[in-house]
N, C-alpha and C. Protein backbone atom coordinates (compact mmCIF):
# COMPACT_ATOMS: atom_id res chain seq x y z
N UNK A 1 0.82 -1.20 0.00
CA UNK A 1 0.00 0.00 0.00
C UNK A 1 0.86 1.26 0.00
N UNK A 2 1.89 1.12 -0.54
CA UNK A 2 3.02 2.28 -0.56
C UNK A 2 2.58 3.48 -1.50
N UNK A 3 1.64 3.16 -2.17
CA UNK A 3 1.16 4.19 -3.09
C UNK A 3 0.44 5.59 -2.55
N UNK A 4 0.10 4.94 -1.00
CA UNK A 4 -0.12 6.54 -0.30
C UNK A 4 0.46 7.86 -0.25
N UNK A 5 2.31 7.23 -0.63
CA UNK A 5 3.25 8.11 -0.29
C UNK A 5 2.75 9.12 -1.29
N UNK A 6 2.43 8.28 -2.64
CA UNK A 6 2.29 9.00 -3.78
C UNK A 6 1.53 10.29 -4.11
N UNK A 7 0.36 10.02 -3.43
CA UNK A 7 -0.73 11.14 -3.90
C UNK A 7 -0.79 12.39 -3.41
N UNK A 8 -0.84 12.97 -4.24
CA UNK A 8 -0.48 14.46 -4.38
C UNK A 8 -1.70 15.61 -3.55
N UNK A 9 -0.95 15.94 -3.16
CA UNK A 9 -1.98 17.16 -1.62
C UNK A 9 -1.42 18.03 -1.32
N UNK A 10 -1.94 19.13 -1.17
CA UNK A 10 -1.20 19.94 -0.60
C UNK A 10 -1.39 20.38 0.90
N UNK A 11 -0.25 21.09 1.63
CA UNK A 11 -0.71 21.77 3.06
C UNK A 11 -1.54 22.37 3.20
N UNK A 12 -2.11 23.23 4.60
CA UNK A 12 -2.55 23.93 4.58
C UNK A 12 -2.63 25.16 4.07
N UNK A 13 -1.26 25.77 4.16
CA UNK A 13 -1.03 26.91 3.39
C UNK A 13 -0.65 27.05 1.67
N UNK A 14 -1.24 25.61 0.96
CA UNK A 14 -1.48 25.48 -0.51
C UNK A 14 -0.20 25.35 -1.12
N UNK A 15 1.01 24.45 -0.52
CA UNK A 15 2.19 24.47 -1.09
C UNK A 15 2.18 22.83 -1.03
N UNK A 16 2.80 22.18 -2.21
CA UNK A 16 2.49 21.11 -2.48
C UNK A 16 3.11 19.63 -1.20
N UNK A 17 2.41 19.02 -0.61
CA UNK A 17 2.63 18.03 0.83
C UNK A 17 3.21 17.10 0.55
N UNK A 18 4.16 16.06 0.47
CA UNK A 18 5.17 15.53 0.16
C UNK A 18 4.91 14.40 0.90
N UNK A 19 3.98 13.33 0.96
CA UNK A 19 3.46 12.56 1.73
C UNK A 19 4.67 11.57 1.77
N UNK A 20 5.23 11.65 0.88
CA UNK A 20 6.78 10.48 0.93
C UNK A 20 7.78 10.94 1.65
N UNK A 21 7.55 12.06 2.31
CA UNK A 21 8.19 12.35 3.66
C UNK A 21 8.23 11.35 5.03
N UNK A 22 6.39 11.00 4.66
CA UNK A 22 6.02 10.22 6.07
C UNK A 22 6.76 8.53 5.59
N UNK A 23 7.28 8.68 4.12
CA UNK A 23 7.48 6.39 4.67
C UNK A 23 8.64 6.51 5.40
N UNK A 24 8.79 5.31 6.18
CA UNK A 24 9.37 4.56 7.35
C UNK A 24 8.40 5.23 8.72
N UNK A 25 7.72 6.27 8.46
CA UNK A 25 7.31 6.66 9.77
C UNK A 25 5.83 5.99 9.83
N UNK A 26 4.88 6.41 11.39
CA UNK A 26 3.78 5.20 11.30
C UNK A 26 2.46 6.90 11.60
N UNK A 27 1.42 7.00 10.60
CA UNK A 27 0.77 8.00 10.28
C UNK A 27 -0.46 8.01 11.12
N UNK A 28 -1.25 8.86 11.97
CA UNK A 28 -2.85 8.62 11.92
C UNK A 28 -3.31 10.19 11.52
N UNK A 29 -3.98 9.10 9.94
CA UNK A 29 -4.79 10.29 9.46
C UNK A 29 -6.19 10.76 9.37
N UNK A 30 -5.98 12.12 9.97
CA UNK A 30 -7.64 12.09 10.59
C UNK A 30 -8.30 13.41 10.01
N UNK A 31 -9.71 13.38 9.50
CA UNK A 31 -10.29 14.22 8.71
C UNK A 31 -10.70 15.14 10.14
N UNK A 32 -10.61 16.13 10.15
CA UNK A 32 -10.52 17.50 11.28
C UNK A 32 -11.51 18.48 10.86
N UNK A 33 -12.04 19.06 11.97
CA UNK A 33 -12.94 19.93 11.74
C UNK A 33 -13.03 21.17 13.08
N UNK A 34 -13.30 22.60 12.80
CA UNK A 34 -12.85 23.52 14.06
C UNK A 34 -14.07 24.02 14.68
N UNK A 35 -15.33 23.67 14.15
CA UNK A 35 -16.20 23.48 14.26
C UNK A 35 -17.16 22.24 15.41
N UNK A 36 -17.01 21.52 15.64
CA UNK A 36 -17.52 19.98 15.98
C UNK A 36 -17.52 19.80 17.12
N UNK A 37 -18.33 19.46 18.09
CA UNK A 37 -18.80 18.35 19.12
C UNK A 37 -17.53 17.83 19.12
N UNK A 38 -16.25 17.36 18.41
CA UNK A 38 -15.27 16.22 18.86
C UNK A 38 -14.12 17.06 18.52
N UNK A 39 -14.16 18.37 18.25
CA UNK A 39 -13.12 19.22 17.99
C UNK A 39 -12.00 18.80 19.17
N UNK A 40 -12.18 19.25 20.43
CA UNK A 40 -11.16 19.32 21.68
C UNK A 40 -10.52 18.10 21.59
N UNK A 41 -10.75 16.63 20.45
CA UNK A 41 -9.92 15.36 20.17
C UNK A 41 -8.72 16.20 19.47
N UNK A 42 -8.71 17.51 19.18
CA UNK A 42 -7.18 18.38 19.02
C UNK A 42 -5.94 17.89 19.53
N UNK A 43 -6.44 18.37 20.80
CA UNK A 43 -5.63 18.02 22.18
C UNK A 43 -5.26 17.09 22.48
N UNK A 44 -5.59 16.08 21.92
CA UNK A 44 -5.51 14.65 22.38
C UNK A 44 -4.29 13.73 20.98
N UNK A 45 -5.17 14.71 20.05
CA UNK A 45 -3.91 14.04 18.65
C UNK A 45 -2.48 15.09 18.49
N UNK A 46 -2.67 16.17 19.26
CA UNK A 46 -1.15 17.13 19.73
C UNK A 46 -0.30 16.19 20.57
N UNK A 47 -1.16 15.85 21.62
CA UNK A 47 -0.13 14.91 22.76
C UNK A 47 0.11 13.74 21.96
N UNK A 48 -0.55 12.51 21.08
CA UNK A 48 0.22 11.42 20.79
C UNK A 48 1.03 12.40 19.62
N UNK A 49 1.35 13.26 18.79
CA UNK A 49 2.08 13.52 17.84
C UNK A 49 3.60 14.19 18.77
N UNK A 50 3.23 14.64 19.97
CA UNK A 50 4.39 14.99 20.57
C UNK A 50 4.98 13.72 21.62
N UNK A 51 3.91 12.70 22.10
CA UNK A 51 4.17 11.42 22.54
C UNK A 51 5.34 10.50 22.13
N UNK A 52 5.02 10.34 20.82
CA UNK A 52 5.31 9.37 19.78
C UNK A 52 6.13 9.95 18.68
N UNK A 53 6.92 11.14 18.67
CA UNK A 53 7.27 11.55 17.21
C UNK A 53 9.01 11.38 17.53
N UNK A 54 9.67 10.67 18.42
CA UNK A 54 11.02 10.69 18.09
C UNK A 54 10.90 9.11 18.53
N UNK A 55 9.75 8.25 18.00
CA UNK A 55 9.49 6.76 17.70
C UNK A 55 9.23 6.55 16.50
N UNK A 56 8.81 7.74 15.43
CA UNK A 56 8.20 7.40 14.22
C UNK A 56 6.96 7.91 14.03
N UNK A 57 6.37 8.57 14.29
CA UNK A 57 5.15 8.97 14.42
C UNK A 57 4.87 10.56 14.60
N UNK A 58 3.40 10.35 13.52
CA UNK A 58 2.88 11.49 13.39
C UNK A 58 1.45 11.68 12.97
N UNK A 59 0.88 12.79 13.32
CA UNK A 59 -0.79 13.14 12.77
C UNK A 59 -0.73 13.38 11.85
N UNK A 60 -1.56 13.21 10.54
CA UNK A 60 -1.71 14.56 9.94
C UNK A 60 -3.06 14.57 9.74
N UNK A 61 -3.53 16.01 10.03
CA UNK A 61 -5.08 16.37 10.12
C UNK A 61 -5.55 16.95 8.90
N UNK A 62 -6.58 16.42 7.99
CA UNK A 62 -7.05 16.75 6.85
C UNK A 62 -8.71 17.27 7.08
N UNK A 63 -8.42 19.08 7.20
CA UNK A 63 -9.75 19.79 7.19
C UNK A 63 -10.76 19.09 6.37
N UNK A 64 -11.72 19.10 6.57
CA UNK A 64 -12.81 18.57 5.97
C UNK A 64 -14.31 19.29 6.04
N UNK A 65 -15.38 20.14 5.60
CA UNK A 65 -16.20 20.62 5.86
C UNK A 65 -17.48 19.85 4.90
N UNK A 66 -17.37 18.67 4.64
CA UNK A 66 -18.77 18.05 4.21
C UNK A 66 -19.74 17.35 5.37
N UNK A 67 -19.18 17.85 6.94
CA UNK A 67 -20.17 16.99 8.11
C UNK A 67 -20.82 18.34 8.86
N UNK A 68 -21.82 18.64 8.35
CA UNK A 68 -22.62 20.19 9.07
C UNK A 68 -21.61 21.40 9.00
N UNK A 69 -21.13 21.35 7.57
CA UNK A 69 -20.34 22.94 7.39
C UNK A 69 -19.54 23.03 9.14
N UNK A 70 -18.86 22.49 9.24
CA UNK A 70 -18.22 22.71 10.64
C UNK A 70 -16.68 22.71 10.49
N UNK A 71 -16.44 23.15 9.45
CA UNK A 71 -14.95 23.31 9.04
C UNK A 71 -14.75 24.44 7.53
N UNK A 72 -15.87 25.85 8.10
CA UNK A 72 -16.14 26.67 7.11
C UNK A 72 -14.69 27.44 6.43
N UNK A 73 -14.13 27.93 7.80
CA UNK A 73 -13.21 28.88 7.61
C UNK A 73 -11.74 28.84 6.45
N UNK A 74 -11.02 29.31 6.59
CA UNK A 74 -10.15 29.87 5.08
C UNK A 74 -8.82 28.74 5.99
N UNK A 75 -8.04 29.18 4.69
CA UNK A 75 -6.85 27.87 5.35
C UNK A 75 -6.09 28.53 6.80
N UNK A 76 -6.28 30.07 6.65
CA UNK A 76 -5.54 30.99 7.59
C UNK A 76 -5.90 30.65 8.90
N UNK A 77 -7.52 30.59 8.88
CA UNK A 77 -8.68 30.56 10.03
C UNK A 77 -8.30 29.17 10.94
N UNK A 78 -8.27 28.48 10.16
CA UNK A 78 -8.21 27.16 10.36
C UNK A 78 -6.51 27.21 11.16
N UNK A 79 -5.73 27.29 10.48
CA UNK A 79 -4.47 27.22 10.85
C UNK A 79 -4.43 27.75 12.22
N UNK A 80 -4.41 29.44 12.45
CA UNK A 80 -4.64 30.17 13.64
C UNK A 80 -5.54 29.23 14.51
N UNK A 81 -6.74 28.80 14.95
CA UNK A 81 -7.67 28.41 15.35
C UNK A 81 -6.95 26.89 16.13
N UNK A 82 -6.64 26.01 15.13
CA UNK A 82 -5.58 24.86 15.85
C UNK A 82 -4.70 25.16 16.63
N UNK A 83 -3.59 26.27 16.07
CA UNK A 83 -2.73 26.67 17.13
C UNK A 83 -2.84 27.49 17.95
N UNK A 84 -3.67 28.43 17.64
CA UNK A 84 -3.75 29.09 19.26
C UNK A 84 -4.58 28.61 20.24
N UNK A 85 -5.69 27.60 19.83
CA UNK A 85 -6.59 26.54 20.52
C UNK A 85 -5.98 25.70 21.11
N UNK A 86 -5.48 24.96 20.35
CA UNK A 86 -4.65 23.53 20.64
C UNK A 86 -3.32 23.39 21.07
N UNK A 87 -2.45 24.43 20.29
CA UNK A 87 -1.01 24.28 20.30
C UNK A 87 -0.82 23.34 19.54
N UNK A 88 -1.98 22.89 17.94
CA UNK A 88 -1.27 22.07 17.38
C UNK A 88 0.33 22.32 16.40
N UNK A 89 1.13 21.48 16.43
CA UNK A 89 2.49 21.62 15.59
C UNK A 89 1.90 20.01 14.20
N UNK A 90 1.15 19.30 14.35
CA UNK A 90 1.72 18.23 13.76
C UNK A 90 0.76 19.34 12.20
N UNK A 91 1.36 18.06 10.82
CA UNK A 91 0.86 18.43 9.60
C UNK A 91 -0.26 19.02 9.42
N UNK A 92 -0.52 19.80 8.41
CA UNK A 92 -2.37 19.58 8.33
C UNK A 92 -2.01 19.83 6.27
N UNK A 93 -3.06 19.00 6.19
CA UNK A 93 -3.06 19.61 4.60
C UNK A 93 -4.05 20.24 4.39
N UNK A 94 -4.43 20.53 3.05
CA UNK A 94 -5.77 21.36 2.62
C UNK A 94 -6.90 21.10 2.62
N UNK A 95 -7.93 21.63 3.27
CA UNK A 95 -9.34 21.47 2.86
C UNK A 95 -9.53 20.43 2.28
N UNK A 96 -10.13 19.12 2.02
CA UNK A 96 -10.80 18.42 1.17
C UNK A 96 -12.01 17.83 1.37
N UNK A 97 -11.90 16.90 0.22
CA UNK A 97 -13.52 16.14 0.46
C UNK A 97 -13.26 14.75 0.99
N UNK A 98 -13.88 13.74 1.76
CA UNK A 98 -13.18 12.68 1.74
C UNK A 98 -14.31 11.37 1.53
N UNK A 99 -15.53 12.00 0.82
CA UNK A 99 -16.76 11.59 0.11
C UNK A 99 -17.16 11.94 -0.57
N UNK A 100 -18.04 11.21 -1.26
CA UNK A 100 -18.74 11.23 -2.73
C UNK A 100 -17.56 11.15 -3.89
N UNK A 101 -18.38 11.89 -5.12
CA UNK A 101 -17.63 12.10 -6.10
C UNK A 101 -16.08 13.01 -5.85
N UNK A 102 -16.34 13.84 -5.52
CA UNK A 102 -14.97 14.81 -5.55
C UNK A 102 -13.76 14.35 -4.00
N UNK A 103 -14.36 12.69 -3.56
CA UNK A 103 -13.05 12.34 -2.66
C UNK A 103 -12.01 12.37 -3.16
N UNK A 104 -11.35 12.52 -2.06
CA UNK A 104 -9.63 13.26 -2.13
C UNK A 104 -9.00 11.61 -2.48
N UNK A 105 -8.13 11.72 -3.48
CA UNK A 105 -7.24 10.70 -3.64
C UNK A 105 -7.19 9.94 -2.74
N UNK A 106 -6.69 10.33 -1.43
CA UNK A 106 -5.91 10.04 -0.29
C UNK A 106 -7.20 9.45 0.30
N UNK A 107 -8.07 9.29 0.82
CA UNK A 107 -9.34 8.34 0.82
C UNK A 107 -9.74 7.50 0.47
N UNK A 108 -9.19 7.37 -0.63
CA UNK A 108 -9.88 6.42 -1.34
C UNK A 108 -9.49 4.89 -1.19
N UNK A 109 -8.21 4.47 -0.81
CA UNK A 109 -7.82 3.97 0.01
C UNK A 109 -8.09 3.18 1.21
N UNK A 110 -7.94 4.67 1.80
CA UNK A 110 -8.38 4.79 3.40
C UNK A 110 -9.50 4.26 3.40
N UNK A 111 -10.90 4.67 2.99
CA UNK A 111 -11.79 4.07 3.53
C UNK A 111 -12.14 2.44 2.83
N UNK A 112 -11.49 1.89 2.36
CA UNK A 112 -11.44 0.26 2.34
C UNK A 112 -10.94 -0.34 3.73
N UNK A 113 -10.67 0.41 4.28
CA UNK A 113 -10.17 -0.61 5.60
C UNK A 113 -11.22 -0.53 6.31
N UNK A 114 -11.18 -1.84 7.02
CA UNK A 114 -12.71 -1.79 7.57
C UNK A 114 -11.87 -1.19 9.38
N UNK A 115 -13.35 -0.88 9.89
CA UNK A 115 -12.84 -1.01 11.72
C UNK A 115 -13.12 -2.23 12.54
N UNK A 116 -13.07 -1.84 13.78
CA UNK A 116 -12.86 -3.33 14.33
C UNK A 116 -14.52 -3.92 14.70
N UNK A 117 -15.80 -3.11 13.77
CA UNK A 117 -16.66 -3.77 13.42
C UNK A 117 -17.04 -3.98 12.16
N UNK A 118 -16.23 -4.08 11.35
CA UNK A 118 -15.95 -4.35 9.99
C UNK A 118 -16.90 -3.53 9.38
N UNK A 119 -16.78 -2.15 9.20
CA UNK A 119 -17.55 -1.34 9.01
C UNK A 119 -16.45 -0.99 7.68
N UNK A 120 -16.73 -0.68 6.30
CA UNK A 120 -15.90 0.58 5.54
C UNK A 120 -16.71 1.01 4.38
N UNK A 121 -16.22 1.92 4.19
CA UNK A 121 -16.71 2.58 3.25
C UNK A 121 -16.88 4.26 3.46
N UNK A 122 -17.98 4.91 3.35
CA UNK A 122 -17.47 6.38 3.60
C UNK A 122 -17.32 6.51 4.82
N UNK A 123 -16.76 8.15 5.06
CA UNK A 123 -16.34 8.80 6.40
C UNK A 123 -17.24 9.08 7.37
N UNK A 124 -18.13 8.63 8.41
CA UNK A 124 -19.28 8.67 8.88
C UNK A 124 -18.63 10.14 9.39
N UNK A 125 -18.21 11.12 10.10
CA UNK A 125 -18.03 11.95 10.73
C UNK A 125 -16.96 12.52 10.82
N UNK A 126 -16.66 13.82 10.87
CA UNK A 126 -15.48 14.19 11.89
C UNK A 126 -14.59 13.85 12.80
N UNK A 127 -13.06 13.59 12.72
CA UNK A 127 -12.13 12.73 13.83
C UNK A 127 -12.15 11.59 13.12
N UNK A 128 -12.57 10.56 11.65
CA UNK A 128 -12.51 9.56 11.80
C UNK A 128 -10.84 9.29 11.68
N UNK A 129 -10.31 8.07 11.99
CA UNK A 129 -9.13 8.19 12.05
C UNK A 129 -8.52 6.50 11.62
N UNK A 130 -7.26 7.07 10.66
CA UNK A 130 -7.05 5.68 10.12
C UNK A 130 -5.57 5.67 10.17
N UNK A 131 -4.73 4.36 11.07
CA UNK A 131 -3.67 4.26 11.47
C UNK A 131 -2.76 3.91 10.25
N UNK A 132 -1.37 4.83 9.14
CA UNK A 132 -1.01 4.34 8.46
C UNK A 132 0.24 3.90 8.85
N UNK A 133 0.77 2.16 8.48
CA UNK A 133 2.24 1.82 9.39
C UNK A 133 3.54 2.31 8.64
N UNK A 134 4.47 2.76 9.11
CA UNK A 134 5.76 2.85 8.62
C UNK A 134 5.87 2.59 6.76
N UNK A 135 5.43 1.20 6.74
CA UNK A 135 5.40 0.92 5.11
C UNK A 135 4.36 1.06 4.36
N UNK A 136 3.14 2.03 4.84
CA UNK A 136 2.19 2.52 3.76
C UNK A 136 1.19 2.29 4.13
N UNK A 137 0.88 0.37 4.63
CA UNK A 137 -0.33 -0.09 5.13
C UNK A 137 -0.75 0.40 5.73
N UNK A 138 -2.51 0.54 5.34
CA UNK A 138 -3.44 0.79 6.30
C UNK A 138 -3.85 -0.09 7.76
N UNK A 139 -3.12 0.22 8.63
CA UNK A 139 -3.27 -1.19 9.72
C UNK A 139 -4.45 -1.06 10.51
N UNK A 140 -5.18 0.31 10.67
CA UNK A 140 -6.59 0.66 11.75
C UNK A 140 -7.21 1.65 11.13
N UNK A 141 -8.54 1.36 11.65
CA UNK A 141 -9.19 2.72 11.91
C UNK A 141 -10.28 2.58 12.33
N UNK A 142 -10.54 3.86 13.15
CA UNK A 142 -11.25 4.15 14.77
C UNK A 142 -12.17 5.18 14.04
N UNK A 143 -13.31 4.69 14.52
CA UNK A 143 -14.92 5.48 14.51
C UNK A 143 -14.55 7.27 15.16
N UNK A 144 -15.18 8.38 14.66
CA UNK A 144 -15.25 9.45 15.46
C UNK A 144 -14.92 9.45 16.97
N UNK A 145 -15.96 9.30 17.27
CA UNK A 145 -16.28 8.56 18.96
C UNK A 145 -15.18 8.08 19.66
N UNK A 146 -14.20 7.41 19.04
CA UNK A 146 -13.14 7.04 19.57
C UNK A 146 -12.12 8.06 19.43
N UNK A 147 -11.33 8.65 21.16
CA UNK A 147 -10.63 9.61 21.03
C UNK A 147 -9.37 8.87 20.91
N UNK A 148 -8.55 10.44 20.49
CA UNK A 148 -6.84 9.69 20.03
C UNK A 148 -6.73 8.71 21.17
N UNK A 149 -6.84 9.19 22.74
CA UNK A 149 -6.46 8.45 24.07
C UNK A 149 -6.51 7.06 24.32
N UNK A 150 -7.71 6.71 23.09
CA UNK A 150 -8.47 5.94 23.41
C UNK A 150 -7.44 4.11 23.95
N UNK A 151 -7.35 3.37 24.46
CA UNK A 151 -6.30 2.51 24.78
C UNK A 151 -6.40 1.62 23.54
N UNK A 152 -7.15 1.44 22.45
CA UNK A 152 -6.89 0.56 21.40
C UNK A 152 -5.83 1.34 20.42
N UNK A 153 -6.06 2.69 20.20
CA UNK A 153 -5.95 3.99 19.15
C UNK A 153 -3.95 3.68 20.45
N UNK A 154 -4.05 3.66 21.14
CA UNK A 154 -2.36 3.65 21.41
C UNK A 154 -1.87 2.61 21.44
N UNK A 155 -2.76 1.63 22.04
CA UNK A 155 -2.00 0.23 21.45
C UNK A 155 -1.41 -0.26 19.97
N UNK A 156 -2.75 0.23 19.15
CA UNK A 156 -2.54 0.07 17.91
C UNK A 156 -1.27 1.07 17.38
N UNK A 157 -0.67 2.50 18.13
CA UNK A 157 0.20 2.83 17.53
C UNK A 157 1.56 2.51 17.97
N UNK A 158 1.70 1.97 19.24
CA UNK A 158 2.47 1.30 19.77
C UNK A 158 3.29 0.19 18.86
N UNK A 159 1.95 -0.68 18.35
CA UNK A 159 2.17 -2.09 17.96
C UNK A 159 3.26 -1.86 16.44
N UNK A 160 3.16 -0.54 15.92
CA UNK A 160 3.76 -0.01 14.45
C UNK A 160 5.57 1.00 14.74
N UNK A 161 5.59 1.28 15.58
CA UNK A 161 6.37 2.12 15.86
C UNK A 161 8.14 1.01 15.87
N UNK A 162 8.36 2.15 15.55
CA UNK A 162 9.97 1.38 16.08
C UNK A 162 10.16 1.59 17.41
């Protein structure tokens, strides 16, 4: 599944994201919103990206505004809003879709993996989150509802890490 490295995205601030930065490292990528009921899971994916990042590991949060317009604002808004909220540092790329017709490359993928109720297919919500390992594979992914903290969501990144 190395072909993740491949697909082309850009950051937040619209300069092209270099996802082949992340192989050898172990990814959870999670569609984000500044808006949402599960927003303050911020805080929670700051600490495992500062937890876990001199093991291999990292977030990257992909804005998303197709779940109740709750991720309206400009890339600026958004940016400011994480960090002066959160103190997030880890990646974020650009705005996308990560359903229907106009899903983002980088999804398409992703949502073939089922969760651990063999659920896949589209993005039910905001926060969903899908564990990518060191070599590309999709190894997890955790329902909204489930925060970064959650003890499967660290086991599972545990189990990938060097």
């Amino acid at each position: 599944m190395s072909e993740i490295y491949d697909v082309q995205i850009a950051d937040l601030q619209g300069k092209p994201l270099d996802l082949g930065q992340f192989r050898g490292t172990a990814a959870l990528v999670v569609n984000v919103a500044s808006k949402c009921g599960l927003t303050p899971q911020y805080g929670a994916l700051e600490e495992l990206h500062e937890r876990y990042a001199d093991r291999g590991f990292t977030v990257l949060g992909v804005p998303c505004n197709q779940f109740g317009g709750q991720e309206p604002g400009t890339s600026e808004e958004i940016s400011e809003f994480c960090s002066a909220t959160y103190g997030v540092t880890f990646p974020m790329t650009e705005k996308v879709e990560v359903n229907g017709d106009d899903r983002h490359e980088l999804y398409r993928s992703l949502v073939a993996k089922p969760d651990d109720e063999g659920y896949t297919g589209d993005i039910r919500w905001n926060f969903e989150k899908f564990l990518v390992g060191p070599d590309g594979t999709i190894v997890a992914r955790f329902g909204p509802r489930t925060t970064p903290d959650d003890p499967a969501v660290v086991s599972a990144i545990e189990s990938v890490l060097r």
